[in-house]
Protein backbone atom coordinates (compact mmCIF):
# COMPACT_ATOMS: atom_id res chain seq x y z
CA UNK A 1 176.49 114.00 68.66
CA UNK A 2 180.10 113.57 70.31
CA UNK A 3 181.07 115.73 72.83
CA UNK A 4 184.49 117.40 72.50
CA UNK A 5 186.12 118.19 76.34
CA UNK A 6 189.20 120.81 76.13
CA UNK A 7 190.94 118.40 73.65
CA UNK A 8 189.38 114.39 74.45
CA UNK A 9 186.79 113.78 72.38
CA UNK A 10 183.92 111.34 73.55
CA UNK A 11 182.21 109.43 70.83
CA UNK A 12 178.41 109.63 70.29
CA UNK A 13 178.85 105.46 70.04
CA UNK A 14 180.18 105.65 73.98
CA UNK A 15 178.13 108.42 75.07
CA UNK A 16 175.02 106.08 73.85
CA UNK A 17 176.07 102.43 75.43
CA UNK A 18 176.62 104.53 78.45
CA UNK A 19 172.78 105.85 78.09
CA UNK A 20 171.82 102.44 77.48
CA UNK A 21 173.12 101.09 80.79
CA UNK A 22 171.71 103.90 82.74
CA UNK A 23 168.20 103.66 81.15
CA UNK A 24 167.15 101.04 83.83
CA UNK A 25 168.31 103.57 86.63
CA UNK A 26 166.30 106.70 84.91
CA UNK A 27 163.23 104.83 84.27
CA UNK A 28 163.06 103.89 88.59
CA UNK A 29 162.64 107.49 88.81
CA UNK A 30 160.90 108.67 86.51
CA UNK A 31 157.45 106.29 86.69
CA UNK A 32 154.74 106.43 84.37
CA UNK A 33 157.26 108.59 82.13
CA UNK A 34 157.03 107.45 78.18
CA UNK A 35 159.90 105.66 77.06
CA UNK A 36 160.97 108.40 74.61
CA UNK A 37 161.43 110.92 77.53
CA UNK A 38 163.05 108.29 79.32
CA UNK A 39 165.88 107.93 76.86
CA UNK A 40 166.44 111.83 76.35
CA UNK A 41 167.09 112.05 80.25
CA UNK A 42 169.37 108.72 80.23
CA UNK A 43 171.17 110.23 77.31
CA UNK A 44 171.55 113.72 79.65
CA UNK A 45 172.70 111.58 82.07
CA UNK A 46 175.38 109.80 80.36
CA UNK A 47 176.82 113.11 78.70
CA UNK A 48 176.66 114.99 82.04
CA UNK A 49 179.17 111.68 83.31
CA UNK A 50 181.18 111.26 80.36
CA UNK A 51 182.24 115.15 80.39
CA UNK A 52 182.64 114.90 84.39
CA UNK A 53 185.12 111.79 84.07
CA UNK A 54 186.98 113.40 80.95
CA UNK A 55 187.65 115.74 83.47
CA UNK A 56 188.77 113.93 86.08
CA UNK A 57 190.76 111.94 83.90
CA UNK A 58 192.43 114.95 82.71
CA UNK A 59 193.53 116.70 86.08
CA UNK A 60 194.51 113.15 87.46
CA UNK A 61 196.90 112.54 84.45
CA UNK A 62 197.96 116.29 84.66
CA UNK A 63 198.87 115.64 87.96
CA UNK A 64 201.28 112.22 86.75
CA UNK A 65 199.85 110.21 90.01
CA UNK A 66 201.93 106.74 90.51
CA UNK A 67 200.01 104.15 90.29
CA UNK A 68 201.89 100.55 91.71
CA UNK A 69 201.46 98.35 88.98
CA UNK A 70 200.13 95.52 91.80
CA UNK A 71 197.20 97.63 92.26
CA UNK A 72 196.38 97.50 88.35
CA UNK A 73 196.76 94.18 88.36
CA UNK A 74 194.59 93.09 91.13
CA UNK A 75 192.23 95.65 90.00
CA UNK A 76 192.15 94.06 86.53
CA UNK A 77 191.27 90.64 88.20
CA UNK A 78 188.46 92.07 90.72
CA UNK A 79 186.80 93.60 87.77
CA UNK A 80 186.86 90.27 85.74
CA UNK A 81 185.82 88.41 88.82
CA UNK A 82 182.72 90.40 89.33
CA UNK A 83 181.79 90.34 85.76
CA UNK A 84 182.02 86.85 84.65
CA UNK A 85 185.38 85.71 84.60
CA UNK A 86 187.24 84.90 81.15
CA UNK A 87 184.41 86.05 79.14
CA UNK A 88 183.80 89.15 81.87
CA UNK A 89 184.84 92.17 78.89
CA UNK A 90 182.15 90.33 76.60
CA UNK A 91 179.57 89.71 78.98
CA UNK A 92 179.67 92.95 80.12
CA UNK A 93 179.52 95.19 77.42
CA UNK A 94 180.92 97.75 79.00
CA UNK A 95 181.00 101.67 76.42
CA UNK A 96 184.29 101.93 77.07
CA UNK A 97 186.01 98.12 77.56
CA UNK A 98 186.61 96.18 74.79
CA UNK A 99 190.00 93.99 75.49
CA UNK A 100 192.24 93.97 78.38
CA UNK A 101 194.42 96.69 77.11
CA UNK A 102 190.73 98.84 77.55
CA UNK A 103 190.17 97.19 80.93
CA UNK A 104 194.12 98.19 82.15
CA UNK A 105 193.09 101.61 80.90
CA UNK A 106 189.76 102.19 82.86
CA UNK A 107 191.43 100.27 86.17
CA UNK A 108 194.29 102.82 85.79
CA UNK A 109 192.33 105.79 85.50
CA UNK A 110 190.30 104.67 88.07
CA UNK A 111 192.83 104.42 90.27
CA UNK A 112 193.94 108.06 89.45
CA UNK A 113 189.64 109.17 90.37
CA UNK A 114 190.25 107.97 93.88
CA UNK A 115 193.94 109.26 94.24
CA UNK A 116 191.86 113.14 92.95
CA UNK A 117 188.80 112.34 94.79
CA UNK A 118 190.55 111.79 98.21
CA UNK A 119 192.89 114.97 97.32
CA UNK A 120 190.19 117.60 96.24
CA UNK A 121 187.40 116.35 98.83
CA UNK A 122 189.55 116.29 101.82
CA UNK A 123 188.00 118.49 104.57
CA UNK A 124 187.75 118.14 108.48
CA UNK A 125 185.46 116.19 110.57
CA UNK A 126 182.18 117.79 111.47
CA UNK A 127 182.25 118.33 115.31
CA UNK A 128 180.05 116.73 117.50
CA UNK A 129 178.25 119.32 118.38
CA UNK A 130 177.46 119.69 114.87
CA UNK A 131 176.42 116.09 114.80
CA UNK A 132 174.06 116.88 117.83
CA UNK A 133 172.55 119.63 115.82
CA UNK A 134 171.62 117.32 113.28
CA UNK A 135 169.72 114.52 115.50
CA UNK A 136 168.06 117.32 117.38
CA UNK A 137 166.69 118.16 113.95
CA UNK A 138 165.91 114.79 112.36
CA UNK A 139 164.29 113.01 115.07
CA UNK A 140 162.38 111.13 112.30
CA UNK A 141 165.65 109.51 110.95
CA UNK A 142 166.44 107.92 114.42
CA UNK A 143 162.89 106.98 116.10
CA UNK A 144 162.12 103.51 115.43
CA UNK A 145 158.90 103.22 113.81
CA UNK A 146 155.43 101.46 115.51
CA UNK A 147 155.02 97.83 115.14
CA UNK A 148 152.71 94.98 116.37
CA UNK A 149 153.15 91.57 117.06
CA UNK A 150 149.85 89.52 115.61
CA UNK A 151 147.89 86.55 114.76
CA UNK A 152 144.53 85.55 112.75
CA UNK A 153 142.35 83.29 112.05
CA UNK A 154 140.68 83.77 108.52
CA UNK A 155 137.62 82.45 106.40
CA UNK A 156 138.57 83.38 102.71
CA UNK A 157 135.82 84.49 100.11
CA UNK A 158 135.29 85.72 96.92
CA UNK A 159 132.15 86.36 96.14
CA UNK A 160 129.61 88.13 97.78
CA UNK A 161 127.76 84.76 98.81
CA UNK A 162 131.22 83.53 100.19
CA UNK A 163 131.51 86.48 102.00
CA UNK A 164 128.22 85.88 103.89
CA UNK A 165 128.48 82.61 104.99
CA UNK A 166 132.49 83.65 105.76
CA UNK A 167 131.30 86.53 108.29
CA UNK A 168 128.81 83.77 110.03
CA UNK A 169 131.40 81.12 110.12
CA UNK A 170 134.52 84.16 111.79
CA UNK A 171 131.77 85.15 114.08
CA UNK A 172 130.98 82.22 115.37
CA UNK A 173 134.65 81.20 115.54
CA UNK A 174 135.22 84.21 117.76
CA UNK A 175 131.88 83.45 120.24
CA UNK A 176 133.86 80.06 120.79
CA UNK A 177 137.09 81.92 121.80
CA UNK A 178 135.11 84.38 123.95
CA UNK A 179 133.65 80.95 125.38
CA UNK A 180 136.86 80.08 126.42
CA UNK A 181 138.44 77.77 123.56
CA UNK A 182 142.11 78.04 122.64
CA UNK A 183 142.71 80.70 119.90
CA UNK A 184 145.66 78.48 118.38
CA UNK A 185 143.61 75.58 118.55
CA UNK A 186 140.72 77.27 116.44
CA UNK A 187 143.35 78.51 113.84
CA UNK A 188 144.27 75.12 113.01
CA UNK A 189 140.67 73.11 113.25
CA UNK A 190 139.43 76.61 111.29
CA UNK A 191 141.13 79.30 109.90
CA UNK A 192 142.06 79.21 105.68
CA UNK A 193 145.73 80.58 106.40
CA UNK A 194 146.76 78.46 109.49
CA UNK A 195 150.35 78.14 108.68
CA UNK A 196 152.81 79.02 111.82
CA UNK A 197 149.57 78.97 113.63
CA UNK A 198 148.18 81.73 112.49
CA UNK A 199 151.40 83.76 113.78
CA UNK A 200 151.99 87.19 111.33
CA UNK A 201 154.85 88.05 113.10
CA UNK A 202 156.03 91.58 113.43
CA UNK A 203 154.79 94.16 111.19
CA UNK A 204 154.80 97.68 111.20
CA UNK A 205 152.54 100.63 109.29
CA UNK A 206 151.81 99.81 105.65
CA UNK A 207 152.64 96.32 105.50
CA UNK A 208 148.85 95.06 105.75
CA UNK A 209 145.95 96.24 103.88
CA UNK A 210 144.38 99.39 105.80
CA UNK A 211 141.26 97.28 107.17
CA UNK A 212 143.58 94.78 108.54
CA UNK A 213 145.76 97.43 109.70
CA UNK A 214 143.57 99.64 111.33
CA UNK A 215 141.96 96.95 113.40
CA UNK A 216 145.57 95.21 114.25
CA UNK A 217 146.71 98.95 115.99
CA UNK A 218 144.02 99.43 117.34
CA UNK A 219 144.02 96.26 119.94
CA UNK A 220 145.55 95.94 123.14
CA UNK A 221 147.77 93.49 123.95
CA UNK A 222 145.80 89.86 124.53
CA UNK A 223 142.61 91.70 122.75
CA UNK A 224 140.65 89.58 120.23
CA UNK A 225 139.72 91.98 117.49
CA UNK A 226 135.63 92.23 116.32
CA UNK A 227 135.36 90.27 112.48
CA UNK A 228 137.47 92.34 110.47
CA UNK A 229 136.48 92.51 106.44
CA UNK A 230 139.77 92.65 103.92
CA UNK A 231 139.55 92.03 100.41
CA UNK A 232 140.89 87.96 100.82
CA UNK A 233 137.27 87.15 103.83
CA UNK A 234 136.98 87.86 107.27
CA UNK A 235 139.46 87.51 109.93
CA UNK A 236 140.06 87.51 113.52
CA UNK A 237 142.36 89.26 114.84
CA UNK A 238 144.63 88.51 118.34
CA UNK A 239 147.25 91.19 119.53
CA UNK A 240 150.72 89.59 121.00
CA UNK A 241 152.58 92.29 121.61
CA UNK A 242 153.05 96.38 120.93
CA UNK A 243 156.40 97.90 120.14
CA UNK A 244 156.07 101.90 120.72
CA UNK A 245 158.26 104.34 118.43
CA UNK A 246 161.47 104.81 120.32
CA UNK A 247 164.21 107.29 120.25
CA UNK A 248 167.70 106.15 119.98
CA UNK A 249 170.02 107.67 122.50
CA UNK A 250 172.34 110.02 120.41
CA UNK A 251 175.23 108.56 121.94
CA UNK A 252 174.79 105.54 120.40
CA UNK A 253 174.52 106.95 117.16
CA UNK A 254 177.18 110.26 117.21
CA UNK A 255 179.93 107.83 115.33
CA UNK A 256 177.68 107.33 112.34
CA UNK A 257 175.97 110.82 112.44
CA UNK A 258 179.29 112.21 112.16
CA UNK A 259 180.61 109.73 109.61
CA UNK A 260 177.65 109.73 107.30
CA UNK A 261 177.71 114.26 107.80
CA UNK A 262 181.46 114.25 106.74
CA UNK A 263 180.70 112.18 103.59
CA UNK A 264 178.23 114.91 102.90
CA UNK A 265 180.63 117.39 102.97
CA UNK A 266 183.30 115.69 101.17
CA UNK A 267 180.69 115.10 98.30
CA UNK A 268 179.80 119.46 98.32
CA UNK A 269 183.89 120.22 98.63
CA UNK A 270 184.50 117.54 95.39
CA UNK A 271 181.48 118.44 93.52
CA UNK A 272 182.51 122.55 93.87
CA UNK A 273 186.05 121.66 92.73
CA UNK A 274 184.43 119.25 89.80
CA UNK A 275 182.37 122.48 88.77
CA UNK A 276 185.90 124.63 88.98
CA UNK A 277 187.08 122.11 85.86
CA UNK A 278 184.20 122.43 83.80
CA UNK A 279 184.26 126.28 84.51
CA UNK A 280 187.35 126.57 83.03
CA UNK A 281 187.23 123.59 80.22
CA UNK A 282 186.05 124.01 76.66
CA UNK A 283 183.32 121.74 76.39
CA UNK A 284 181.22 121.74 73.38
CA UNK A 285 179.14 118.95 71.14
CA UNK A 286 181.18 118.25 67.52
CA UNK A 287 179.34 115.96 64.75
CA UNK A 288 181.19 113.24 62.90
CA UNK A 289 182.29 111.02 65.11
């Protein structure tokens, strides 16, 4: 079905390409969904866009904006540099581009969007003190998160018999250590992942499995972990260094805060004027077309 907006009428053969290239998008957030349900929400999603740019595109051309013909031109070659050059309108397969007299259209009416977008979402800089309202009450969003600095030594297995002789071989691997041999020095005569000396680097929370994990933050620093057992063997474990959560001092982040809170309420003072078109538009599905 086509969707007729006051008097522009967007073809069902647009309103599907469009789908087609949000599917991709749709289906990241909808996991596990079947494909069929999928494709009903990318086609929502594409009419929803279509009728909000026929809008747009309306009020801006109401409103005769001047576009420098420069712009349109440099915007024409941008767009065909980051889509493949010469054969960029081909290549990209764009619902609404087919030849450059397409491409000069979208450019220009893109150019009118951001002339009505910075008009209708204009509105004043939150204060700081509204910015320190917001870090008081987000502490999460600014408190770096717990990490460890490690190495290991580890005797791979598979099988169950693998795994038997692996936790005799780690064990006595670590009784040499706790004898007073070199851990490095043991990683490279012993362990099955000895590359960088054993070194994991810095990891936080959810970036090992949980048996690995749990041991890893559980050490203090220069402590050689007990055998640990992970799906891949046994390991050893040997804690380098531990990097507590930590706050980050507001004034260091009030610029951002306060940028990243007045882009939030330029998006609410656009997207209530955006609802005052379709309000007031005549928007209804037509067949045919």
């Amino acid at each position: 079905m086509a969707i007729k907006v006051n008097d522009q009428v967007i073809p069902s053969w647009a309103i599907e390409r469009q789908a087609q290239s949000l599917y991709e998008q749709v289906a990241r957030g909808m996991p596990g969904k079947p494909q069929e349900v999928i494709q009903l929400a990318a086609m929502d999603l594409a009419k929803e866009r279509m009728i909000d740019q026929s809008l747009m595109a309306q009020e801006s051309n109401r409103r005769k904006y001047k576009i420098d013909p420069e712009e349109v031109n440099k915007g024409m070659k941008r767009w065909m540099r980051e889509n493949g050059g010469k054969k960029a309108i081909e290549k990209a397969k764009h619902p609404a581009i087919k030849d450059r007299e397409d491409l000069k259209r979208e450019i220009l009416a893109h150019l009118r969007y951001n002339r009505l977008l910075e008009e209708e979402s204009s509105c004043d800089l939150p204060t700081e003190g509204e910015a320190r309202e917001y870090y008081d009450n987000r502490p999460d969003l600014f408190t770096s998160e717990e990490m460890v600095s490690a190495s290991h030594i580890l005797k791979k297995a598979s099988s169950d018999e693998e795994f038997k002789v692996a936790e005799e071989q780690i064990q006595a691997i670590r009784e040499r250590i706790e004898g007073g041999e070199d851990f490095v020095k043991c990683v490279q005569e012993e362990s099955d992942d000895g590359g960088n000396d054993g070194n994991l680097g810095t990891f936080g929370k959810g970036r090992m499995v949980p048996e690995f994990e749990k041991a890893a933050f559980s050490l203090e620093v220069d402590q050689l972990s007990e055998p640990v057992k992970t799906q891949f063997g046994w390991h050893l474990i040997k804690l380098h260094e531990k990097h507590e959560p930590k706050l980050t001092p507001f004034e260091e982040l009030q610029g951002k805060i306060i940028e990243y809170l007045h882009e939030r309420r330029k998006d609410k003072v656009f997207d209530s004027f955006l609802d005052g078109l379709k309000s007031s538009a005549s928007i209804e599905e037509v067949s045919g077309i």
